[in-house]
Protein backbone atom coordinates (compact mmCIF):
# COMPACT_ATOMS: atom_id res chain seq x y z
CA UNK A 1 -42.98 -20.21 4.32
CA UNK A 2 -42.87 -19.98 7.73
CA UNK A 3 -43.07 -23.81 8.72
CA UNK A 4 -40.60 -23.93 5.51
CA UNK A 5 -38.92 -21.90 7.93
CA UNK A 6 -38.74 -23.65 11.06
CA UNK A 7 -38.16 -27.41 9.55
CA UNK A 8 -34.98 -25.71 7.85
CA UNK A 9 -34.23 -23.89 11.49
CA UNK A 10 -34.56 -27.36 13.39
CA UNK A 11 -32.35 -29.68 11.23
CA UNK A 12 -29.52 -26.80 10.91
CA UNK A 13 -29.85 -27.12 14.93
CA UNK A 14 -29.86 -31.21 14.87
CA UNK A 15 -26.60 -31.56 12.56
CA UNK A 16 -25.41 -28.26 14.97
CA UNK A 17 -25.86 -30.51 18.21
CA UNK A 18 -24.34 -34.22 16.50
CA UNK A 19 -20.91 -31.92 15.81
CA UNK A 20 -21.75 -30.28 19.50
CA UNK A 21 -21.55 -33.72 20.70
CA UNK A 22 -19.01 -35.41 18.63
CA UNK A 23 -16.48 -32.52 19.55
CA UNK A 24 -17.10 -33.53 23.81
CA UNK A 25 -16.44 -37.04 22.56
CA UNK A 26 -13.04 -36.29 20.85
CA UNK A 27 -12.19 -34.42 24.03
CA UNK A 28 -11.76 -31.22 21.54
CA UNK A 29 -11.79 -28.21 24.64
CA UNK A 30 -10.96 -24.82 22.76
CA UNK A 31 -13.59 -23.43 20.43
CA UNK A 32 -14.08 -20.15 17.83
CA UNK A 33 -16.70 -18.09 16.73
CA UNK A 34 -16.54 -16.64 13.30
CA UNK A 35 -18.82 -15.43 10.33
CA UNK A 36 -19.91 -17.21 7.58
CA UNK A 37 -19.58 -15.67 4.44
CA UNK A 38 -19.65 -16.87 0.71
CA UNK A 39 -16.02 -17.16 0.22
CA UNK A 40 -13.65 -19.90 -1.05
CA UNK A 41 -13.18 -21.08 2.70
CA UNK A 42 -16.55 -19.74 3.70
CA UNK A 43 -14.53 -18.27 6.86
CA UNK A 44 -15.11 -14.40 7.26
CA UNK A 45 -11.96 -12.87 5.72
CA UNK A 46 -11.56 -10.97 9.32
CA UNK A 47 -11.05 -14.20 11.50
CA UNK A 48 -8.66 -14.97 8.51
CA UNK A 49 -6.69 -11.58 9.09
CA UNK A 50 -7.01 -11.08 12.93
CA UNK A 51 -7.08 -14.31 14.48
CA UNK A 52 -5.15 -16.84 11.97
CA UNK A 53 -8.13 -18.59 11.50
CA UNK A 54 -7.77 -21.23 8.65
CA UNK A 55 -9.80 -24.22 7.33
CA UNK A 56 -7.71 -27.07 8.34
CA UNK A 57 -7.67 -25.52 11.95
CA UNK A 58 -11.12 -26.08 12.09
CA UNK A 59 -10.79 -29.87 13.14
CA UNK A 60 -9.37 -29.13 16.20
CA UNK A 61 -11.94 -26.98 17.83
CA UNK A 62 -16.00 -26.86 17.99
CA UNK A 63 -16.83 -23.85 16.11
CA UNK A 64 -19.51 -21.98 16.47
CA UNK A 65 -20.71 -19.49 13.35
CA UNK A 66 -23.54 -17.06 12.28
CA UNK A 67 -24.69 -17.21 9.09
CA UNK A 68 -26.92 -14.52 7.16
CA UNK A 69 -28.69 -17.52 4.96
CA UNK A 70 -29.80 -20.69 5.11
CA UNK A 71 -27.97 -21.70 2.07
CA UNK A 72 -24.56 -20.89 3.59
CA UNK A 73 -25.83 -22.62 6.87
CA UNK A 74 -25.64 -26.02 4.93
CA UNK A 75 -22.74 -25.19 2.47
CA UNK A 76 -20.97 -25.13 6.34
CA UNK A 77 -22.06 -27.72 8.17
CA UNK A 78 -21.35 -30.30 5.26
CA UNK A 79 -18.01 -28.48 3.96
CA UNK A 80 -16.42 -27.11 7.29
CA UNK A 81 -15.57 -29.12 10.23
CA UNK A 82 -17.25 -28.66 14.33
CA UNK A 83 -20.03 -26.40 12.80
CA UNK A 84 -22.46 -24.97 15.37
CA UNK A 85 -24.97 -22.19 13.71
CA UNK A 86 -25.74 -20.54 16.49
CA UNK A 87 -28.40 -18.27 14.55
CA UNK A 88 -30.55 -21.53 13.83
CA UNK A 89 -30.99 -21.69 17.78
CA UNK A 90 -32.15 -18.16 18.15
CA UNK A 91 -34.35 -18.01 14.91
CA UNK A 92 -36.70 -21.05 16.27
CA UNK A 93 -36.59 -19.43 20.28
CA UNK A 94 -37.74 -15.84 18.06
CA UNK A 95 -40.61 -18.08 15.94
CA UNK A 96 -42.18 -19.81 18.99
CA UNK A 97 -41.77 -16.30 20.98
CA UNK A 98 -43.65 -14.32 18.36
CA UNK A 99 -46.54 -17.52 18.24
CA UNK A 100 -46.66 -16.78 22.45
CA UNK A 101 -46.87 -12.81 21.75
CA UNK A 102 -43.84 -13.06 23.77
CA UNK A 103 -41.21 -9.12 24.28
CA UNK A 104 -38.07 -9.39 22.21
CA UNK A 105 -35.53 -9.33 26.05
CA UNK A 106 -37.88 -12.59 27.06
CA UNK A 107 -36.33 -14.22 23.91
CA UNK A 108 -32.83 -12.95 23.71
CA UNK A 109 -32.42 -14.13 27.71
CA UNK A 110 -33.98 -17.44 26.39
CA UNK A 111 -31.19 -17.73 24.09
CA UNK A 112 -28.77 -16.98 26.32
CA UNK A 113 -29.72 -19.81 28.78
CA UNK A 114 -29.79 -22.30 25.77
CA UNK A 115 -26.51 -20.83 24.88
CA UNK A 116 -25.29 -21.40 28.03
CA UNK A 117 -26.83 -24.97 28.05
CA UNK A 118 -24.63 -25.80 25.26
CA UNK A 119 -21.68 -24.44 26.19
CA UNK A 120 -21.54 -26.48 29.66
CA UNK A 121 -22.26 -29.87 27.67
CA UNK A 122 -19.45 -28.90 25.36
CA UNK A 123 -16.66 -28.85 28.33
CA UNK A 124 -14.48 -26.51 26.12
CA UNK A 125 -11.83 -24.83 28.41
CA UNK A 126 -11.10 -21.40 25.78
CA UNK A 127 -12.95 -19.39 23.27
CA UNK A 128 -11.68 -17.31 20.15
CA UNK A 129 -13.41 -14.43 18.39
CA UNK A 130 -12.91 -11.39 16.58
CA UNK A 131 -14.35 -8.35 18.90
CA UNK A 132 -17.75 -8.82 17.14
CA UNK A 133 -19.55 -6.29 19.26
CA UNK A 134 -23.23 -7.84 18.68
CA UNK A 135 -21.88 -11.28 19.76
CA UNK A 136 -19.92 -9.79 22.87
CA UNK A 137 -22.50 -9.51 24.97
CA UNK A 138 -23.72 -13.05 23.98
CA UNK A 139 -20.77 -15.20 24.33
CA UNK A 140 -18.57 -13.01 27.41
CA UNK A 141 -21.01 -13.24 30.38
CA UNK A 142 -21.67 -16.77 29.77
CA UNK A 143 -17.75 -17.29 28.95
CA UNK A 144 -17.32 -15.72 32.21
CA UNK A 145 -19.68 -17.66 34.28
CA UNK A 146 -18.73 -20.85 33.00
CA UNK A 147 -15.36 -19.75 33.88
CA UNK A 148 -13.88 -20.48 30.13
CA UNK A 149 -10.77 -18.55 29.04
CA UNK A 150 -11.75 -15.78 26.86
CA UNK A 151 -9.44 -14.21 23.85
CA UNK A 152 -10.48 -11.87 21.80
CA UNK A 153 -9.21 -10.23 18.64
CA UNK A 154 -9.25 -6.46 17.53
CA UNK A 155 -11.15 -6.04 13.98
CA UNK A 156 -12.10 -2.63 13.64
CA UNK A 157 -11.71 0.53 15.21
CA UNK A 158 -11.79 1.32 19.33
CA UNK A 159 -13.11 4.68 20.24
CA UNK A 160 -15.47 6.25 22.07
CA UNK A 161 -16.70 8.41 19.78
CA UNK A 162 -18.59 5.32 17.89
CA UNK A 163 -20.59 5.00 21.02
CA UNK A 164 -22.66 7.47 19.86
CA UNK A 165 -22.55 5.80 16.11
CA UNK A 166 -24.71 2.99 16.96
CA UNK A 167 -25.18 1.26 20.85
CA UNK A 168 -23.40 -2.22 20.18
CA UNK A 169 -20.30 -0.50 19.78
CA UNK A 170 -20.49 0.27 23.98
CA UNK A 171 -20.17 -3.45 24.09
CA UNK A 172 -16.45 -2.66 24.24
CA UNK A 173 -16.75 -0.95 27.26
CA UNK A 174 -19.36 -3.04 29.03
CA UNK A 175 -17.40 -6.33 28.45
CA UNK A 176 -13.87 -7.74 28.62
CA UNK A 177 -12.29 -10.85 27.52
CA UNK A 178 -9.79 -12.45 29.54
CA UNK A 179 -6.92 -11.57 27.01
CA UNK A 180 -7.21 -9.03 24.25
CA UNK A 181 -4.66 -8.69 21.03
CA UNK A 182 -5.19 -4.71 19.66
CA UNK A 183 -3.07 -3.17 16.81
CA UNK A 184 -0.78 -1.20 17.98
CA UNK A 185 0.59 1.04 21.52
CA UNK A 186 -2.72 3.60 20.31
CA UNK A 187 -5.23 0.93 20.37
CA UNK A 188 -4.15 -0.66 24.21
CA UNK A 189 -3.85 3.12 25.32
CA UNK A 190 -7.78 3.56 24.51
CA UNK A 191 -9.40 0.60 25.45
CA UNK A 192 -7.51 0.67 29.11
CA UNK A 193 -9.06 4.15 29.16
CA UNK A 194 -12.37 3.03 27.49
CA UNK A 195 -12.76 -0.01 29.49
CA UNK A 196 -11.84 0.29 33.31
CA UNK A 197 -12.24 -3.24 33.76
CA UNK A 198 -9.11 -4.58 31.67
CA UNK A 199 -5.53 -4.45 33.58
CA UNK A 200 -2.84 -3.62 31.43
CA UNK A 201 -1.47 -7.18 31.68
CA UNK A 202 -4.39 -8.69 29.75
CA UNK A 203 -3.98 -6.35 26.59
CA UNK A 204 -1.41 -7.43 24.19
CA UNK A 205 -0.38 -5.83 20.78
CA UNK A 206 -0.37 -7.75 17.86
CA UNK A 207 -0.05 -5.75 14.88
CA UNK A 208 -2.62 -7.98 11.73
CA UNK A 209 -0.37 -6.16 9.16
CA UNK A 210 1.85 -7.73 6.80
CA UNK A 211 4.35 -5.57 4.53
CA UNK A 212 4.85 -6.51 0.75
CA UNK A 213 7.44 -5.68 -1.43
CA UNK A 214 5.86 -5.40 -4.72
CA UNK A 215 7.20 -3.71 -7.52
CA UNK A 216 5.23 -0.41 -9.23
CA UNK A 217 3.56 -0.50 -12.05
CA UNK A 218 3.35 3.01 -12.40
CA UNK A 219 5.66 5.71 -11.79
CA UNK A 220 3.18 8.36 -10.88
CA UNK A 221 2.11 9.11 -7.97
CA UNK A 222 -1.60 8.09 -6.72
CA UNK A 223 -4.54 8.56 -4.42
CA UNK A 224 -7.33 6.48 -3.96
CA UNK A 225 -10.71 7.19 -2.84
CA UNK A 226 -12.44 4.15 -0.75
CA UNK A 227 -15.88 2.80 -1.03
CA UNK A 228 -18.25 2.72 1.76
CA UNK A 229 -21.51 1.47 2.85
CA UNK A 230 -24.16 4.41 2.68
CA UNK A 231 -22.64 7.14 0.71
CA UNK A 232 -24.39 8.29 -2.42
CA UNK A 233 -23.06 8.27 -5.94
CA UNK A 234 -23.82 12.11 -5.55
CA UNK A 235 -21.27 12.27 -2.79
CA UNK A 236 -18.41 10.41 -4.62
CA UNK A 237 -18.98 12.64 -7.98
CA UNK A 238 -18.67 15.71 -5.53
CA UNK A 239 -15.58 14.41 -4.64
CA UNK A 240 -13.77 13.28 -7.84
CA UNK A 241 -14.73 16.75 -9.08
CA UNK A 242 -12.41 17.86 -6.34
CA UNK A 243 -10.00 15.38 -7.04
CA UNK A 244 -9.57 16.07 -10.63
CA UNK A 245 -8.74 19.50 -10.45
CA UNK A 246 -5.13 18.84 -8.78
CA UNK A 247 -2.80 16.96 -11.56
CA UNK A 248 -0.08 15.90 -9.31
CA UNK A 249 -1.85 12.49 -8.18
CA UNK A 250 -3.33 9.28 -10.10
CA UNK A 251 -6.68 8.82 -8.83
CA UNK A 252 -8.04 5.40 -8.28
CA UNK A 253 -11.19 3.94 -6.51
CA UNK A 254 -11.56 0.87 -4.68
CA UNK A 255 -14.33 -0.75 -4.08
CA UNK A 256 -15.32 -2.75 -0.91
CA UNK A 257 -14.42 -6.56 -2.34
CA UNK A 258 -17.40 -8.17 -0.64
CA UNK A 259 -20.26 -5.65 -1.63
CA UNK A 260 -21.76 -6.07 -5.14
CA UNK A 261 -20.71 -2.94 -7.16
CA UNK A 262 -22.65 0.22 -7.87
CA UNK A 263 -23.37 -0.29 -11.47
CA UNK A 264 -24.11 4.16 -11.39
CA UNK A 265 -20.82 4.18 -9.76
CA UNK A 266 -19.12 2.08 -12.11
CA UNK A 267 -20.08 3.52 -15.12
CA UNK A 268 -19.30 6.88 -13.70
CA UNK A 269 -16.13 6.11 -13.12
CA UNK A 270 -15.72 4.77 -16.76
CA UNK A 271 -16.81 7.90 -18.39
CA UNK A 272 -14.36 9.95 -16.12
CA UNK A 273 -11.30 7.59 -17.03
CA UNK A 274 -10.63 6.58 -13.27
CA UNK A 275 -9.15 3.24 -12.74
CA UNK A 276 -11.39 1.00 -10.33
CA UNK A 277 -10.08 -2.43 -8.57
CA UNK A 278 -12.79 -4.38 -6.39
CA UNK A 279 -11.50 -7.76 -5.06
CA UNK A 280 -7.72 -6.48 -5.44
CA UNK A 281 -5.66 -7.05 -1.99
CA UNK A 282 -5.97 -2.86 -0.99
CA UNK A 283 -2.42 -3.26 0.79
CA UNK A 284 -0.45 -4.51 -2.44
CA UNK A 285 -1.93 -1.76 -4.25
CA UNK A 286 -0.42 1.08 -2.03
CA UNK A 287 3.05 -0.36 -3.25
CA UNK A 288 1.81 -1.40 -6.68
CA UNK A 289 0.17 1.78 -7.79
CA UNK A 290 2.64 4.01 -5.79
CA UNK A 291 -0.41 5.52 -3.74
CA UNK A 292 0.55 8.18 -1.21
CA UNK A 293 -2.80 9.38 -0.20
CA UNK A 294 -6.09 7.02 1.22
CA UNK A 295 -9.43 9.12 1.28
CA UNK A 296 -12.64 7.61 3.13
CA UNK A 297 -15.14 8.04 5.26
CA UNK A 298 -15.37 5.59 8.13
CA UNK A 299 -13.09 2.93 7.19
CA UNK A 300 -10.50 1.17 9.22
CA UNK A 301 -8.04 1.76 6.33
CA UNK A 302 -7.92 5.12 7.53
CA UNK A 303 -5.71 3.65 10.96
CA UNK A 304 -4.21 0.94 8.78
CA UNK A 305 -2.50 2.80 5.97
CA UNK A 306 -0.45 5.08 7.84
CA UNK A 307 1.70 1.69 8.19
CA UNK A 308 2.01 1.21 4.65
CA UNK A 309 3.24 4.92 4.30
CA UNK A 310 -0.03 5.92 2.86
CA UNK A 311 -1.61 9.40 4.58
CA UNK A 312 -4.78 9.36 5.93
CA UNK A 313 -7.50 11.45 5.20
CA UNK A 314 -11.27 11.47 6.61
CA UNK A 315 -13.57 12.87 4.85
CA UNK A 316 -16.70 14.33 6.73
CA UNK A 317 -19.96 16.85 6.10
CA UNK A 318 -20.57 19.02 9.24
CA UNK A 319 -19.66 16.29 11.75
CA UNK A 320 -17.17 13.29 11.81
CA UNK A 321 -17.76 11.10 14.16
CA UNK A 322 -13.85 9.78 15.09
CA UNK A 323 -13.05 13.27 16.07
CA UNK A 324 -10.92 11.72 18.66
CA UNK A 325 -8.46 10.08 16.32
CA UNK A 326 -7.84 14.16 14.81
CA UNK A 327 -7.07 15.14 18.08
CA UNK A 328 -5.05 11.84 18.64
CA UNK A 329 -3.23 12.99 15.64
CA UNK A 330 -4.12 9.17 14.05
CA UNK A 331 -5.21 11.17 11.00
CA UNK A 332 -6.07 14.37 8.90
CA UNK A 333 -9.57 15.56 8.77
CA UNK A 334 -11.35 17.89 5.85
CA UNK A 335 -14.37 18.89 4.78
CA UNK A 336 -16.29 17.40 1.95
CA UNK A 337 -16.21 20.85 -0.07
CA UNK A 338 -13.05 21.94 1.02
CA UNK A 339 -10.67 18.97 0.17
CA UNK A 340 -9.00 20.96 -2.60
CA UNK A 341 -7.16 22.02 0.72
CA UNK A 342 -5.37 18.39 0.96
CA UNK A 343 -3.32 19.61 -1.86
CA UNK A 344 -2.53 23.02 -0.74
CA UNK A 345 -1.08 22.05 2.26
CA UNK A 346 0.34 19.00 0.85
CA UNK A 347 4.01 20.15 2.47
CA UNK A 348 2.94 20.79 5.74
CA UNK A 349 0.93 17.28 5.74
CA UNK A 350 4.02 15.55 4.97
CA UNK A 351 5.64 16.71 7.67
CA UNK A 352 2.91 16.10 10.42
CA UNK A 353 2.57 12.76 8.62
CA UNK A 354 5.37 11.50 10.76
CA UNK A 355 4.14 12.00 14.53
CA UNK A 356 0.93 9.85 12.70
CA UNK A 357 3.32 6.91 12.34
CA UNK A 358 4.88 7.04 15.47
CA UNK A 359 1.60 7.81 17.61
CA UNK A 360 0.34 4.52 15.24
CA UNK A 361 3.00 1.80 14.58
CA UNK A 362 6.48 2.90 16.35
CA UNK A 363 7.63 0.35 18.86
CA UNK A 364 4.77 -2.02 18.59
């Protein structure tokens, strides 16, 4: 398996280096780094979203992509134009590093100097990514040194408080790209005071949202509870135990459109009559279902829906780690066995529900 491996590693890097090369011949100078995913365009849907990213585009820049399989590696480089896997590079450095009994920093600053190798040949003049904070650290020092224009493209949330989440996330404070588009007025406030490095003149806002005006299909009002990567089918039943108690609200559930679903979950919902969507645009539901209130977790749809007139609420045990955006007044906080609350001081949310929009979206 593993020379299986390695042969599969080295030809994804050959047909990497004949586009690498092919793109310096064209002259082609500005480049992008996106995900690969198993999608129609095989683009990530957040390069779609955030940086306008689109399949025909592709011919016009080198492109370099991670991919999580070897299968989608292939399915790129013979359906997309410019494709560099960059992951085929690292995996055969990480192979011959493991034969040498070689530390893990010895092969990720071996990559970086191949990396860097590359980039030079390439002569591109600007890069494009999504803030992908595990490829930050890759691409901006050697972006920098090679003096290539750098512009980089909000995708998730900025706050300090994820710091303590999990370590890439400091990447947004330890690097900067030469120009930055964030969300909104909130978004520039916090990474000028997260990242001392950035002047004011290199962040610009440049709100990803899109309104729709979609007719209802209901005339009741909703809420909708969001899906999220590890939270138990125990925690969800705790909470549409909650939910079903208050009679005011539809409740739906949406699932995240690029996980496989929870077949528990699924059939859960099913026996409690709640109507599911999965790969469902979440922002044409808001209008379509006449939703009024988003719970989750973690998810960025808690900063998004505010702009879709949707209120926000995080849910969270003991601790919640975006305690910032409370204070911020960004959105409403409650307990996982107190959200019965939501709905008792549904008035008084209403009204606070305004200084959320305006800290948020107004005069973007």
């Amino acid at each position: 398996m593993i020379i299986i491996k390695f042969f599969l590693n080295l030809i994804i890097l050959f047909l990497s280096l004949i586009n690498i090369w092919k793109c310096k011949k064209l002259n082609i100078k500005k480049a992008n780094y996106f995900i690969i995913k198993d999608t129609k365009d095989l683009i990530d849907p957040r390069s779609i979203k955030f940086t306008h990213l689109t399949k025909k585009k592709l011919s016009k820049s080198l492109n370099f992509v991670r991919s999580v399989s070897y299968k989608l590696s292939f399915k790129s480089l013979f359906n997309l134009k410019n494709i560099v896997v960059i992951n085929a590079l690292h995996d055969l450095i990480l192979q011959k590093n493991k034969i040498l009994k070689k530390k893990p920093i010895e092969t990720k600053r071996e990559y970086a100097r191949n990396m860097t190798l590359i980039i030079k040949f390439s002569k591109i003049n600007e890069f494009k990514m999504i803030d992908d904070y595990r490829l930050m650290e890759l691409f901006l020092p050697i972006l920098n040194k090679l003096k290539i224009y750098s512009i980089g493209y909000m995708h998730g949330r900025i706050s300090k408080d994820l710091f303590y989440v999990n370590t890439i996330y400091r990447n947004l404070q330890l690097f900067k790209f030469d120009k930055y588009y964030v969300w909104n007025k909130y978004f520039k406030k916090k990474i000028l005071q997260i990242n001392k490095k950035y002047q004011n003149k290199e962040i610009f806002i440049k709100n990803p949202l899109k309104k729709y005006t979609i007719k209802n299909v209901v005339k009741i009002d909703g809420l909708c509870l969001i899906a999220e990567d590890n939270i138990k089918l125990e925690t969800y039943t705790k909470i549409i135990a909650q939910l079903k108690r208050q009679k005011r609200f539809k409740i739906y559930f949406k699932f995240r459109p690029n996980n496989k679903l929870n077949q528990d979950l699924l059939n859960f919902l099913k026996k409690n009559n709640i109507q599911y969507f999965y790969k469902e645009n979440t922002y044409k539901l808001f209008s379509q279902y006449n939703i009024k209130i988003l719970f989750a977790f973690n998810s960025s749809l808690l900063i998004e829906c505010s702009y879709y007139n949707v209120i926000p609420i995080m849910i969270y045990y003991n601790k919640f780690t975006l305690r910032e955006y409370v204070k911020d007044r960004i959105v409403f906080s409650y307990k996982i066995n107190n959200i019965k609350k939501v709905f008792d001081e549904f008035t008084q949310i209403k009204k606070n529900f305004k200084a959320i929009k305006e800290n948020s979206w107004k005069n973007n």
